[in-house]
N, C-alpha and C. Protein backbone atom coordinates (compact mmCIF):
# COMPACT_ATOMS: atom_id res chain seq x y z
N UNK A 1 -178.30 -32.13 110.38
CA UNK A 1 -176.96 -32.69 110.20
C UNK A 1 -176.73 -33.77 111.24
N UNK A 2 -176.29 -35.41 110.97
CA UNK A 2 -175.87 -35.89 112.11
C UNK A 2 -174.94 -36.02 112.13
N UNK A 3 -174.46 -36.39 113.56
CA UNK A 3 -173.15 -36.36 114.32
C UNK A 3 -172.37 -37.11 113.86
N UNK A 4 -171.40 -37.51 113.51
CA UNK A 4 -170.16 -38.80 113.16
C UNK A 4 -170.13 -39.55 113.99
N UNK A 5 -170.03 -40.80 113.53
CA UNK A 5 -170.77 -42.34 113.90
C UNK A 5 -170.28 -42.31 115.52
N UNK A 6 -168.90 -41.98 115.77
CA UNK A 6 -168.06 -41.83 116.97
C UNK A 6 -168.89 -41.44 118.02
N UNK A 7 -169.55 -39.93 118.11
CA UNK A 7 -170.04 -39.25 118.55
C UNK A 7 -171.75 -39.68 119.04
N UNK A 8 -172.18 -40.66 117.61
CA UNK A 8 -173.42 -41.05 118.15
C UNK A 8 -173.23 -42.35 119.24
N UNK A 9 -172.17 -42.73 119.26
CA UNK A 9 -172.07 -44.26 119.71
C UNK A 9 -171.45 -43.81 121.24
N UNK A 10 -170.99 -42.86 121.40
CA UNK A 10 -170.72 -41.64 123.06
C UNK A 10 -172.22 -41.12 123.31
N UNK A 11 -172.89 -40.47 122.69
CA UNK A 11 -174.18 -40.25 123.08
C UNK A 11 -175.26 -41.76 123.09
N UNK A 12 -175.39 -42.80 122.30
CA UNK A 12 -175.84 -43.60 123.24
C UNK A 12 -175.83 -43.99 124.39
N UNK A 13 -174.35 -44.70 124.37
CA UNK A 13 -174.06 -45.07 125.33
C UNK A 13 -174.03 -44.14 126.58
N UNK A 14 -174.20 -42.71 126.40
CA UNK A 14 -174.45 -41.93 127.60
C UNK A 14 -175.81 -42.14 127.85
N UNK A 15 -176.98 -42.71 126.88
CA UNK A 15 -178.65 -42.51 127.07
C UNK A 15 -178.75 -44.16 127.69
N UNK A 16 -177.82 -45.27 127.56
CA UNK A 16 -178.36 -46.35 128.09
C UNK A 16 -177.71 -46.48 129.67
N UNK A 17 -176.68 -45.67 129.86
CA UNK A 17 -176.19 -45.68 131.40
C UNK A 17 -177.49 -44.24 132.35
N UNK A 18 -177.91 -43.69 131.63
CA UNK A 18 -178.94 -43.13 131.99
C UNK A 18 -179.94 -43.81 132.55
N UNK A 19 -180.40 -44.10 131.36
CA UNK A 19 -181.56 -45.30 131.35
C UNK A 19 -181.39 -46.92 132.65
N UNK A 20 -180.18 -46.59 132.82
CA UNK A 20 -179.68 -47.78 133.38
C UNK A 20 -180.32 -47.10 134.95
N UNK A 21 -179.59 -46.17 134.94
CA UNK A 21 -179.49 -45.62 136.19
C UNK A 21 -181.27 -45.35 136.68
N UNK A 22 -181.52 -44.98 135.81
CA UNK A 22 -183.04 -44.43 136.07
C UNK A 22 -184.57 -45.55 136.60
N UNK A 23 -183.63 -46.63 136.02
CA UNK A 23 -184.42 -48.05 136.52
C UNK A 23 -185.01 -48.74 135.39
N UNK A 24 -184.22 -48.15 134.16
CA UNK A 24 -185.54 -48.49 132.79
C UNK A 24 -184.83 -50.30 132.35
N UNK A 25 -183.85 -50.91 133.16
CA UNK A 25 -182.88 -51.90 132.62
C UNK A 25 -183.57 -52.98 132.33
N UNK A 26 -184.70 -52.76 132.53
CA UNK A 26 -185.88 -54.16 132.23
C UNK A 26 -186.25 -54.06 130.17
N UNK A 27 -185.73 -52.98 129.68
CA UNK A 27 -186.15 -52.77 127.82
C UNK A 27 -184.88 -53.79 127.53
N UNK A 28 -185.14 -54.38 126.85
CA UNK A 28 -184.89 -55.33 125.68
C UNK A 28 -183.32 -54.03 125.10
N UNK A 29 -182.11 -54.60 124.44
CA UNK A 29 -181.36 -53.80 123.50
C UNK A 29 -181.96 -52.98 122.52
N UNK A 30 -183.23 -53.99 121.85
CA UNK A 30 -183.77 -53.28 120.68
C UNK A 30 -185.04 -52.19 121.31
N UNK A 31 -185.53 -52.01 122.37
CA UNK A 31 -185.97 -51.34 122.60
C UNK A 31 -185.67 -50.06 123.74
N UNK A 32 -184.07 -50.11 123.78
CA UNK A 32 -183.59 -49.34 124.22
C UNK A 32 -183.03 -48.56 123.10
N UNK A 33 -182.79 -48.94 121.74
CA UNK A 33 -182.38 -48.40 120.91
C UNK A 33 -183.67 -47.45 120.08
N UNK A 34 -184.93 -47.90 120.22
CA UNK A 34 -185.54 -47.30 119.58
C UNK A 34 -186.01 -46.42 120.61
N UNK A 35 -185.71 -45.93 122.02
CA UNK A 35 -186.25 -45.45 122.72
C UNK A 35 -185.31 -44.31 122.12
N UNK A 36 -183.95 -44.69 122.15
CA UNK A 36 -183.14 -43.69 121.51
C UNK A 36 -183.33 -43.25 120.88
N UNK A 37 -183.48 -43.42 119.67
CA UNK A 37 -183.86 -43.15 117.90
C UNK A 37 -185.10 -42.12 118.76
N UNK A 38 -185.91 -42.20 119.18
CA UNK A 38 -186.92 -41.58 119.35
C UNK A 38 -187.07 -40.42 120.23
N UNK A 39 -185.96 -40.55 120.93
CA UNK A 39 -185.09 -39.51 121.91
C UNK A 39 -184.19 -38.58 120.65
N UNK A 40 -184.24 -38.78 120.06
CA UNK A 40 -182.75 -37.99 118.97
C UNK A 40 -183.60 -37.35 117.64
N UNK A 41 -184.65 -37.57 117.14
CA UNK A 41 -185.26 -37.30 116.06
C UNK A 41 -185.04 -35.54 115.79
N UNK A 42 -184.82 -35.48 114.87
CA UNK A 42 -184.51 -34.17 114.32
C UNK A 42 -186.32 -33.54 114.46
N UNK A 43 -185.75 -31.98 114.63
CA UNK A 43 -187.13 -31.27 114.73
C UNK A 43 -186.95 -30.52 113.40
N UNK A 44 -188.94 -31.38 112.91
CA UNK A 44 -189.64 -30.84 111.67
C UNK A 44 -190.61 -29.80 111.93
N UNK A 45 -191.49 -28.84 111.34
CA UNK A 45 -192.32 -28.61 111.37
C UNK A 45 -193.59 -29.06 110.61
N UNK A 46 -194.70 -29.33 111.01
CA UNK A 46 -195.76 -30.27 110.50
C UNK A 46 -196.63 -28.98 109.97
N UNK A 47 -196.97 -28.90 108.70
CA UNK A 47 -198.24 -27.68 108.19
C UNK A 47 -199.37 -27.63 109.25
N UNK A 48 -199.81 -28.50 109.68
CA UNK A 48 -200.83 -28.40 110.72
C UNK A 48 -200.76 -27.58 111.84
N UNK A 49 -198.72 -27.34 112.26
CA UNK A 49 -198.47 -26.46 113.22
C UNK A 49 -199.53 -25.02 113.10
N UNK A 50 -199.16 -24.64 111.89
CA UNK A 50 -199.07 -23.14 111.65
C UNK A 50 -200.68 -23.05 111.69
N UNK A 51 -201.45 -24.20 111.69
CA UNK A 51 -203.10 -24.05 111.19
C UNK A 51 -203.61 -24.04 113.18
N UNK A 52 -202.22 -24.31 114.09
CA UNK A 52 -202.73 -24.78 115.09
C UNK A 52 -202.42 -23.44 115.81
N UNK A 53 -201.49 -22.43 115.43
CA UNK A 53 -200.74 -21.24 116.01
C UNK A 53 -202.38 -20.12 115.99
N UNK A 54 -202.61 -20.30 114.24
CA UNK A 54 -203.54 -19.91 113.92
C UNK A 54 -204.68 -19.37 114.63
N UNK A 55 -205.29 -20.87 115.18
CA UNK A 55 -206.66 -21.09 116.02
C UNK A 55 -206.65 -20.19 117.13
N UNK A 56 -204.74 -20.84 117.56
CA UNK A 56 -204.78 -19.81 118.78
C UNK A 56 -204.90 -18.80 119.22
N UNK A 57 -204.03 -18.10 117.71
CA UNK A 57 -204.03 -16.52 118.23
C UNK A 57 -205.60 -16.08 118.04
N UNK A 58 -206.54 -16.93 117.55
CA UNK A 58 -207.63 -16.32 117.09
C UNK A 58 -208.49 -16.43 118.27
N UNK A 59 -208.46 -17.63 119.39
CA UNK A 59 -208.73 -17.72 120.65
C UNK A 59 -208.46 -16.64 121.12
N UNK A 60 -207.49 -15.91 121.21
CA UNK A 60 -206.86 -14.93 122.42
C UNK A 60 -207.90 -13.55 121.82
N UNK A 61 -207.60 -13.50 120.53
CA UNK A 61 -208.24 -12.48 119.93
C UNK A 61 -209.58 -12.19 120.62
N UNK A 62 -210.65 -13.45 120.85
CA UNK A 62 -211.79 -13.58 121.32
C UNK A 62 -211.94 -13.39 122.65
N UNK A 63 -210.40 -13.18 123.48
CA UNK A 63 -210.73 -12.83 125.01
C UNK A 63 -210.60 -14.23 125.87
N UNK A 64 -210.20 -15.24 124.64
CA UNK A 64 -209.72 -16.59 125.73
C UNK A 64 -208.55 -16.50 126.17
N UNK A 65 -208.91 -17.03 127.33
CA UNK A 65 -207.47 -17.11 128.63
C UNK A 65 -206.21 -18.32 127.82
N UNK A 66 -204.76 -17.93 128.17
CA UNK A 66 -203.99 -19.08 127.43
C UNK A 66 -203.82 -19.47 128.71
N UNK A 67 -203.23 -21.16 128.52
CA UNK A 67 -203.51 -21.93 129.79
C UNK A 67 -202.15 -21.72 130.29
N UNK A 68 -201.98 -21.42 131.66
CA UNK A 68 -200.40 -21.05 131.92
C UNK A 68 -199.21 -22.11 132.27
N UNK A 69 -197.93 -21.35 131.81
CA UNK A 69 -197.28 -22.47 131.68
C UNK A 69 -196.92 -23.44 132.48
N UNK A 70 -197.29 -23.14 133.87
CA UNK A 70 -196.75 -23.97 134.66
C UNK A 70 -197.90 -25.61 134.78
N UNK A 71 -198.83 -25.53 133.90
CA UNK A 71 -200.02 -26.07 133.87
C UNK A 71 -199.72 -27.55 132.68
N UNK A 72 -199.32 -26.03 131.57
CA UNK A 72 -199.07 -26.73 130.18
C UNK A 72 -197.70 -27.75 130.87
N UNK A 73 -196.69 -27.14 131.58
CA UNK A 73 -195.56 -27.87 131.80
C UNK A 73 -195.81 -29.81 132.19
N UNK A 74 -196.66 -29.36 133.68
CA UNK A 74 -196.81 -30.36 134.44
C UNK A 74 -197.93 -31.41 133.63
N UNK A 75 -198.79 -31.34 132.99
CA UNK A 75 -199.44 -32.22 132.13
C UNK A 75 -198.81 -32.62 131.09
N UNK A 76 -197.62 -32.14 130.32
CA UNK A 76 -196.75 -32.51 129.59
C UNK A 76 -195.57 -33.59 129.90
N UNK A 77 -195.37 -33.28 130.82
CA UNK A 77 -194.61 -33.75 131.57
C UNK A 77 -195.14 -35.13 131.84
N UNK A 78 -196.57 -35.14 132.38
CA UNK A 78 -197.19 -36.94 133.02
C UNK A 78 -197.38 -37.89 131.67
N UNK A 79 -198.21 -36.44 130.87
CA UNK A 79 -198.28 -37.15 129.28
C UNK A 79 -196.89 -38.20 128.43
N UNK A 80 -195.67 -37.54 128.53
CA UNK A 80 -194.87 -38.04 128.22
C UNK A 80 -193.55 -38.88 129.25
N UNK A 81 -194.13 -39.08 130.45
CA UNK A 81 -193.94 -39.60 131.70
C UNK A 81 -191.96 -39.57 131.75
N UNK A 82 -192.20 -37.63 131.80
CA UNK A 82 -190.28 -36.86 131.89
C UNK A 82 -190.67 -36.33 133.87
N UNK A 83 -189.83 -36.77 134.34
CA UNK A 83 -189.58 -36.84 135.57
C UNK A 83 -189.86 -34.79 135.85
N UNK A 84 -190.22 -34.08 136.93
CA UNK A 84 -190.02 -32.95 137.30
C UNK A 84 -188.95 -32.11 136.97
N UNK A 85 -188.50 -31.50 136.72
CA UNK A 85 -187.00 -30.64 137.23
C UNK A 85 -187.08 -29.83 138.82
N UNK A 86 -188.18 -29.67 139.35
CA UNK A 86 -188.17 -29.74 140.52
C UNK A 86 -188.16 -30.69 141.27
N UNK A 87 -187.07 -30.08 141.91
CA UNK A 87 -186.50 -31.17 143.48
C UNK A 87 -187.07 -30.65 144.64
C-alpha cells in the first residue's frame, strides 16, 4: 500500500535533509531521487528465496556451522556501505 502523495513528499524530504546531513550533497536531484525510490521499494519475495532457505537448512543438516550474526551484520553492512549502529 503507498502512502498519500502528502506523506511521501514529508518522507522525502526527511531522506534528502538526511542525505544532506550525511555528506551525500554532491548526487544530482535525479539521483537523489532514485536513491530514494530505491530506499522505499516494497518487500517481495523472489522463488529463489525459498530454493536458498532450502540449501541452508540442508547445510546445517550436514553439521555446517551458520556464519554468526555479528559477521553476517558487519559484511552487510560494507557491502551496502550503511554506516555501524555502533558508536
Amino acid at each position: 500500500m503507498q502512502p498519500p502523495v502528502g506523506q511521501e513528499l514529508v518522507e522525502f524530504t526527511a531522506f534528502l535533509s538526511d542525505m544532506i546531513r550525511q555528506g551525500q550533497s554532491h548526487l544530482s536531484p535525479e539521483e537523489a531521487l532514485d536513491e530514494w525510490r530505491d530506499s522505499v521499494k516494497t518487500f517481495s519475495v523472489d522463488p529463489t528465496d525459498y530454493e536458498l532457505i532450502d540449501e541452508a537448512l540442508r547445510d546445517l543438516a550436514k553439521g555446517e556451522q551458520p556464519v554468526p550474526f555479528a559477521d553476517f551484520d558487519r559484511h552487510f553492512r560494507i557491502k551496502q556501505n550503511i554506516e555501524s549502529d555502533k558508536s
